[in-house]
C-alpha atoms as a PDB file:
ATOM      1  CA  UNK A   1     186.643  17.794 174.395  1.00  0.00           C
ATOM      2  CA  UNK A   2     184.307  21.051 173.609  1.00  0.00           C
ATOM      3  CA  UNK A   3     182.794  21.019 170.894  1.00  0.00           C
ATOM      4  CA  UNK A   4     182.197  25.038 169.291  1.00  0.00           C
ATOM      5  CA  UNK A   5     179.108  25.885 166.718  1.00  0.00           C
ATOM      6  CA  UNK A   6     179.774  28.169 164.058  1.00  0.00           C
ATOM      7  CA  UNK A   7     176.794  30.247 163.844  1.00  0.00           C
ATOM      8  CA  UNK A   8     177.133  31.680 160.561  1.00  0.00           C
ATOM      9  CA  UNK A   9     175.526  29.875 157.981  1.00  0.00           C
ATOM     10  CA  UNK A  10     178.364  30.897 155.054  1.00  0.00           C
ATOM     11  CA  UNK A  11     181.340  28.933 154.799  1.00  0.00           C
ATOM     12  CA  UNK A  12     182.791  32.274 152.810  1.00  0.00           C
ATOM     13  CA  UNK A  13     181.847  34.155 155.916  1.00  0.00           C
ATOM     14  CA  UNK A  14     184.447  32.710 158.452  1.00  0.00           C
ATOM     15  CA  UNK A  15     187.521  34.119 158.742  1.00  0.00           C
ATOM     16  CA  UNK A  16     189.398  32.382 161.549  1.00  0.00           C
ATOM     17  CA  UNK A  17     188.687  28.905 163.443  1.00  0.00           C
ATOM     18  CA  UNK A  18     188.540  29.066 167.283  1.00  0.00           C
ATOM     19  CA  UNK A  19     191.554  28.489 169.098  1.00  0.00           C
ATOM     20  CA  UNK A  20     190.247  25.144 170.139  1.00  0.00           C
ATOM     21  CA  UNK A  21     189.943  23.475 166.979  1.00  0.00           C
ATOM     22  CA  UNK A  22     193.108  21.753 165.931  1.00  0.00           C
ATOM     23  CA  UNK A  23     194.251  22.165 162.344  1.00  0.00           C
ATOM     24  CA  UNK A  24     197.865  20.348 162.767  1.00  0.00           C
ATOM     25  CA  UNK A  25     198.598  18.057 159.468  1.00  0.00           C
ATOM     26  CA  UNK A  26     199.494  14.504 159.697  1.00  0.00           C
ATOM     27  CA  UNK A  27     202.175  13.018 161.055  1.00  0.00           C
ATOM     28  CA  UNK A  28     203.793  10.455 159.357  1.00  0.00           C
ATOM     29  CA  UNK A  29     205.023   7.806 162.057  1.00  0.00           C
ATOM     30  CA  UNK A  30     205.884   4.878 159.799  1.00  0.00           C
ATOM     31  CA  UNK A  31     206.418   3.644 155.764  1.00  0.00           C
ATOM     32  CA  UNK A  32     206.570   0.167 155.003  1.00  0.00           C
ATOM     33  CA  UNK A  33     206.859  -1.253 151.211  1.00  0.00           C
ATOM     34  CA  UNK A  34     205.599  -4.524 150.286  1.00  0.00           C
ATOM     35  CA  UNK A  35     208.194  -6.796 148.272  1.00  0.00           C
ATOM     36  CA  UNK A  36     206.434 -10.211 147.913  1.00  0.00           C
ATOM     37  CA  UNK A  37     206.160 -10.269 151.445  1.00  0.00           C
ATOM     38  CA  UNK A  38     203.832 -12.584 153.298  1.00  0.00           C
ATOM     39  CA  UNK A  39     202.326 -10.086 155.863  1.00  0.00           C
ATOM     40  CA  UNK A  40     203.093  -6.399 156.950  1.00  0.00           C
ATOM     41  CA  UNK A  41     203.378  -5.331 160.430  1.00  0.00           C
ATOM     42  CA  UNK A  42     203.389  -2.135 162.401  1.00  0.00           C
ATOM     43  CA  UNK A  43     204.609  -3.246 166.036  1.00  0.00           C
ATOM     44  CA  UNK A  44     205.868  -0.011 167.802  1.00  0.00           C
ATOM     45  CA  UNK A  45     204.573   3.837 167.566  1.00  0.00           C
ATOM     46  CA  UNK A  46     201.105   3.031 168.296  1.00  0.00           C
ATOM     47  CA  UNK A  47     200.487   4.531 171.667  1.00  0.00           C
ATOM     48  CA  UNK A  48     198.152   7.129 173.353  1.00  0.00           C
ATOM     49  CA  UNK A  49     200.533   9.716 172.084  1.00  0.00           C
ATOM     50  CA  UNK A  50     197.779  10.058 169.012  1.00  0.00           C
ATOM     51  CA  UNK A  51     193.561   9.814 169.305  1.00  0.00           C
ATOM     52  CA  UNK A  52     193.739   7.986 166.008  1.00  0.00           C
ATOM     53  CA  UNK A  53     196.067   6.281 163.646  1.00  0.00           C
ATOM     54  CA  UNK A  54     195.498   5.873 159.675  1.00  0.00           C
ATOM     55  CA  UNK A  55     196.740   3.296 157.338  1.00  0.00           C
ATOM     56  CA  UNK A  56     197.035   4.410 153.830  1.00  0.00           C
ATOM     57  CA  UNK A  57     197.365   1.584 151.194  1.00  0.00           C
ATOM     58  CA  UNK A  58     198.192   2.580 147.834  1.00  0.00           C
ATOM     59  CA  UNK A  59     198.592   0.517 144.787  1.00  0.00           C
ATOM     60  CA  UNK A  60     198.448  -2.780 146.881  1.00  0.00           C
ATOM     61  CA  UNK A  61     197.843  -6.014 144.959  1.00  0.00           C
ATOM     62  CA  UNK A  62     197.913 -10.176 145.328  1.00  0.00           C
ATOM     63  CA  UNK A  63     200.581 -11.915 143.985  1.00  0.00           C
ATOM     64  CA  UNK A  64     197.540 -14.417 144.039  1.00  0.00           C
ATOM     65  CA  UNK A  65     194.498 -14.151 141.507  1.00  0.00           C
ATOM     66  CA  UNK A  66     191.517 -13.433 143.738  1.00  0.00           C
ATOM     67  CA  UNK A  67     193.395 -13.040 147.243  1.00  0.00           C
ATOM     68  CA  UNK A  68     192.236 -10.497 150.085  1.00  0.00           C
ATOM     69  CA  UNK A  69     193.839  -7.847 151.748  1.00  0.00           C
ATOM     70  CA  UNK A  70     193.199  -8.470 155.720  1.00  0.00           C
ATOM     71  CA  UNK A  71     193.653  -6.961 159.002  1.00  0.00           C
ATOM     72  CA  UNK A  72     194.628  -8.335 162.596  1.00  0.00           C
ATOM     73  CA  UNK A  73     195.082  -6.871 165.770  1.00  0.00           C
ATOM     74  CA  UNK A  74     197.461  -7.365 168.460  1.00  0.00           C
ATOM     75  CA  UNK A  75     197.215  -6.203 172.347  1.00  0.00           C
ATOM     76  CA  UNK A  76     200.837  -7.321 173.315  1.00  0.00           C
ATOM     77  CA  UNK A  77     203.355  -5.898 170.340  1.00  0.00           C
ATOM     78  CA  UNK A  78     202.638  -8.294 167.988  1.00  0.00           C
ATOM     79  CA  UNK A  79     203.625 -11.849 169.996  1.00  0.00           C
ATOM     80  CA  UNK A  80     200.272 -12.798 168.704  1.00  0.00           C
ATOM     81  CA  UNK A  81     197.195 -11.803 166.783  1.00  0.00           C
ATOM     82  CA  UNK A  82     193.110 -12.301 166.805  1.00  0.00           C
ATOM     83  CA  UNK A  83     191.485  -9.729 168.991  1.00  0.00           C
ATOM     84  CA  UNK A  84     187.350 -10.126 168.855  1.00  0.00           C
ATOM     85  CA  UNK A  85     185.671  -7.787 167.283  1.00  0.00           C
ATOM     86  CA  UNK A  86     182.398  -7.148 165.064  1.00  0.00           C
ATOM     87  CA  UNK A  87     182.166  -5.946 161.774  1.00  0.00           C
ATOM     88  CA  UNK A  88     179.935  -4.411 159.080  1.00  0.00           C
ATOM     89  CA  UNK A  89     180.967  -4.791 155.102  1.00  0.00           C
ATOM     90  CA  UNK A  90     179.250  -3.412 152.210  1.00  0.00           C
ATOM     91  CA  UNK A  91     180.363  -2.446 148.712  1.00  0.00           C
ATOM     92  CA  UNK A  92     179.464  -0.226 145.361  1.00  0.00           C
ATOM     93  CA  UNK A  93     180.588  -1.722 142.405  1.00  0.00           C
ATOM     94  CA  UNK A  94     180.852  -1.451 138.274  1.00  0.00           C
ATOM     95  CA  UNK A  95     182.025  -3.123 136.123  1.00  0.00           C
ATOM     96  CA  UNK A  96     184.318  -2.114 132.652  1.00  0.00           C
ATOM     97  CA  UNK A  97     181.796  -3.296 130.243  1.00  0.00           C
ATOM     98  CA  UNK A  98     178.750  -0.602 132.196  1.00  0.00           C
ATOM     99  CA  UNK A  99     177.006  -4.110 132.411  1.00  0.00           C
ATOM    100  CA  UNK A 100     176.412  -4.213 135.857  1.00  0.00           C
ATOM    101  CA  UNK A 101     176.297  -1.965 138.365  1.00  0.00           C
ATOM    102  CA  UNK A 102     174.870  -2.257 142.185  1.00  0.00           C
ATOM    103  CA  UNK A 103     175.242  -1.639 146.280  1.00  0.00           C
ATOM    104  CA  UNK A 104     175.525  -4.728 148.216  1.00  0.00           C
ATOM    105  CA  UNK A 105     175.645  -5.867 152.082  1.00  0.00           C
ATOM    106  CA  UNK A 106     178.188  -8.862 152.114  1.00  0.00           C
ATOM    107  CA  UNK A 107     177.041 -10.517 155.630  1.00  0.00           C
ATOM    108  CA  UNK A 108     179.816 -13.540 154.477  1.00  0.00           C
ATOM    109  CA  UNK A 109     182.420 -10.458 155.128  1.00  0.00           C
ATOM    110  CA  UNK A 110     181.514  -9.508 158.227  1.00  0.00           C
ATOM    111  CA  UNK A 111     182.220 -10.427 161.367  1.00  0.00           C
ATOM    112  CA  UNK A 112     180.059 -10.900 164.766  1.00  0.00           C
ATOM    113  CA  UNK A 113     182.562 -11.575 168.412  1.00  0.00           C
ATOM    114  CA  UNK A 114     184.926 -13.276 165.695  1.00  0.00           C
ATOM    115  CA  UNK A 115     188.731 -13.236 166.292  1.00  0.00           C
ATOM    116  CA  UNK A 116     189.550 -14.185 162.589  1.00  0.00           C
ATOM    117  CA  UNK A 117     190.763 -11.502 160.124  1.00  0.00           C
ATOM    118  CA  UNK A 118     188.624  -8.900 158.685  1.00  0.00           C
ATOM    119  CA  UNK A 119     188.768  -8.744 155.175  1.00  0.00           C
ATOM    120  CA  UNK A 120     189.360  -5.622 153.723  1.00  0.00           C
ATOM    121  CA  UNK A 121     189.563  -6.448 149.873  1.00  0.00           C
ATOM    122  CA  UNK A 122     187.392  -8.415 147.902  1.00  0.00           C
ATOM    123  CA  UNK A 123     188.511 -11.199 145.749  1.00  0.00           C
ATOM    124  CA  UNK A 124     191.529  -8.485 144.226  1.00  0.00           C
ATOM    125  CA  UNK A 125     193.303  -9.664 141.014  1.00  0.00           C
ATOM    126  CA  UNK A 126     196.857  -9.521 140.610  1.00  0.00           C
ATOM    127  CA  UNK A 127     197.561  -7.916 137.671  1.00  0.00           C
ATOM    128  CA  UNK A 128     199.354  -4.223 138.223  1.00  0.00           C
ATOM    129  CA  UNK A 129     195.821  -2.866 136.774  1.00  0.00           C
ATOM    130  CA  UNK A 130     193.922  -4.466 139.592  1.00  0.00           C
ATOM    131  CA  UNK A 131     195.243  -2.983 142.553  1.00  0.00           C
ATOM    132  CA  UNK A 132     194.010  -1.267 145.862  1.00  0.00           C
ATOM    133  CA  UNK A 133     194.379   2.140 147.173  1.00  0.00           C
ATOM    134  CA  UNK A 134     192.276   3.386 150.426  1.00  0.00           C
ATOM    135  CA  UNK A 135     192.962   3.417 154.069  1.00  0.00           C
ATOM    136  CA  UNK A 136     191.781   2.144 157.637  1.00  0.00           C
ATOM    137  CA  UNK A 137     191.093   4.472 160.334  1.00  0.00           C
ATOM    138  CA  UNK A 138     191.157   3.309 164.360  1.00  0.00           C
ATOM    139  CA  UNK A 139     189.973   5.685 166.900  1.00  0.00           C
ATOM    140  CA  UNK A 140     191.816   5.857 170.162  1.00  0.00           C
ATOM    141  CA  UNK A 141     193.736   2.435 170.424  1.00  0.00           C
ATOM    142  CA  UNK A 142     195.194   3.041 173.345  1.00  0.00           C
ATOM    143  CA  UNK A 143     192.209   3.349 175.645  1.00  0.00           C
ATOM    144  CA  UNK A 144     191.754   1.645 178.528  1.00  0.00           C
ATOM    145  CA  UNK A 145     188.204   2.261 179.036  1.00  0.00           C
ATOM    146  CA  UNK A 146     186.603   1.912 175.766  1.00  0.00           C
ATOM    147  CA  UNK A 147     185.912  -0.714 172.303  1.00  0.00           C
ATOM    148  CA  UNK A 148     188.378   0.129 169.383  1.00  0.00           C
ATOM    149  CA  UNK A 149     186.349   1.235 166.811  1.00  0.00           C
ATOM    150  CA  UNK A 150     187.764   1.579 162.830  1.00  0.00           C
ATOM    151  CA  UNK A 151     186.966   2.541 159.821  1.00  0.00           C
ATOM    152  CA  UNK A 152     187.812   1.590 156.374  1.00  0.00           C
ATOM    153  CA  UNK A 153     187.215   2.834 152.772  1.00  0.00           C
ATOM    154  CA  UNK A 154     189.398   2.146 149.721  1.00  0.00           C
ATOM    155  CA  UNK A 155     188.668   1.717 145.684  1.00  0.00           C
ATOM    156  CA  UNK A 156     189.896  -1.524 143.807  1.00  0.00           C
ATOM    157  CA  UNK A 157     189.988  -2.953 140.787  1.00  0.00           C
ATOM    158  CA  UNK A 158     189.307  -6.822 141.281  1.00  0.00           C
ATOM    159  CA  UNK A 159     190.024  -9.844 139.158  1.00  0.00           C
ATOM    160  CA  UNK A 160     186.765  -9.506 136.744  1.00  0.00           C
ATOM    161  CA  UNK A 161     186.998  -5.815 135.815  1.00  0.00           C
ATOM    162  CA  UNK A 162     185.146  -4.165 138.176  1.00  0.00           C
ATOM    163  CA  UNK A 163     185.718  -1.013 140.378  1.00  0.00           C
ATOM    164  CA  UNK A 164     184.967  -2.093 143.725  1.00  0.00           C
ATOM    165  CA  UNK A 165     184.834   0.579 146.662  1.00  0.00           C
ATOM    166  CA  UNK A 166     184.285  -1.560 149.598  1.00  0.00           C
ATOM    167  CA  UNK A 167     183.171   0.123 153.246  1.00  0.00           C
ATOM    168  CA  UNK A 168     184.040  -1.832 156.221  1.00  0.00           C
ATOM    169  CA  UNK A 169     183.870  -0.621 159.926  1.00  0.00           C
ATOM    170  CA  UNK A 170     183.267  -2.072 163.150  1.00  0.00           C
ATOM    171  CA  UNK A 171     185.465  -2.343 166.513  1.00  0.00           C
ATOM    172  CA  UNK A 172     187.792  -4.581 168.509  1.00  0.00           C
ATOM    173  CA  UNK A 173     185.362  -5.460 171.378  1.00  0.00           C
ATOM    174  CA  UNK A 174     188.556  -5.171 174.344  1.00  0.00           C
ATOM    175  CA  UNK A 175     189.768  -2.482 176.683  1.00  0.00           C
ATOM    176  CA  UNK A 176     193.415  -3.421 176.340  1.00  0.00           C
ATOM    177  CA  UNK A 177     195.555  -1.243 174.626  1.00  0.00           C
ATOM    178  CA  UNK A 178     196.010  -2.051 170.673  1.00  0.00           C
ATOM    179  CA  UNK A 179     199.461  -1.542 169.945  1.00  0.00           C
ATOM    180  CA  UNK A 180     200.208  -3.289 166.576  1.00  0.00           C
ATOM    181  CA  UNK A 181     198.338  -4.147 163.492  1.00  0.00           C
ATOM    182  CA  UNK A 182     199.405  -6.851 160.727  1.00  0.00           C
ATOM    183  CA  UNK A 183     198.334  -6.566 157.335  1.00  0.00           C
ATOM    184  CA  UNK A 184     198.363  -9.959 155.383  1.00  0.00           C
ATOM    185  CA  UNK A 185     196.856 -11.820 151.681  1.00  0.00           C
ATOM    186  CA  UNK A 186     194.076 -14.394 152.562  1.00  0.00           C
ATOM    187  CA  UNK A 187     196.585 -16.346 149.785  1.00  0.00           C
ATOM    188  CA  UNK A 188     199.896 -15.880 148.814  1.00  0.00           C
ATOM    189  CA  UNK A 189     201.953 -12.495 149.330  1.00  0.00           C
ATOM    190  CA  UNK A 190     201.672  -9.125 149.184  1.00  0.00           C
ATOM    191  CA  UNK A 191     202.899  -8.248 145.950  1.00  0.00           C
ATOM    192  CA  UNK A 192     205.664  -5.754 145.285  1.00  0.00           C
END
């Protein structure tokens, strides 16, 4: 891929993009809605047909008080799960009351050459007013040659009153093709 420098130092100032740099939308491949259901999983239209795929989560909550919202991997459609990888997980946080406030490293979130899920959520409550909304990004799944590495960003509102915007990245340390994901509660279901 070629990458092209715009020389001009105003953003006003540029009337066209070159040729090479792709401004195609989004395309939506798959929905799935969450009914009390004990996981969620994507098992076909992840390919090499895209360089990256996006999850969007929106309004997602536990139908267990302090559950979390995690992530496996699956190199053969889905017949089974727990693909090593390594992981980094911090979070902003505040909370209703403007009592406390901070930016934290959680090293009991991460993950080092672990097959176990990654958490994505943090201790979410399950009231409607505590949900989830963000999405996970993975970067060329379909390789052959290189690690699978993600990204992740979303905003909740856990079980104490706080806004919680949790970062977690990292990457599925295998050249096999990813070609499903399963989305799961570390208790209880999804919640509809």
């Amino acid at each position: 891929m070629a990458l092209t420098k715009i020389s001009n130092n105003s953003l006003s100032a540029i009337s066209s993009l070159p040729a090479s740099i792709p401004t195609g939308a989004l395309t939506l491949l798959s929905t799935q809605t969450a009914s009390s259901s004990a996981s969620i999983e994507f098992t076909s239209g992840i390919d090499s047909t895209y360089d990256s795929y996006v999850f969007k989560f929106i309004d997602i909550h536990p139908a267990t008080d302090g559950a979390t919202l995690e992530i496996q991997a699956s190199t053969d459609g889905g017949s089974s799960y727990g693909v090593t990888k390594t992981t980094t997980y911090f979070t902003a946080y505040h909370n209703e009351a403007d009592g406390t406030t901070g930016l934290t490293y959680y090293t009991a979130q991460d993950l080092a050459q672990s097959t176990a899920s990654q958490n994505i959520t943090h201790y979410q409550g399950n009231d409607n007013d505590q949900s989830a909304s963000g999405y996970i990004h993975i970067f060329s799944p379909s390789s052959s040659v290189f690690v699978k590495h993600f990204m992740t960003e979303h905003n909740e509102a856990t079980l104490h009153d706080y806004t919680v915007t949790n970062h977690v990245a990292g990457y599925w340390n295998t050249t096999s093709p990813l070609n499903a994901f399963k989305f799961f509660m570390s208790s209880g279901n999804i919640d509809d």
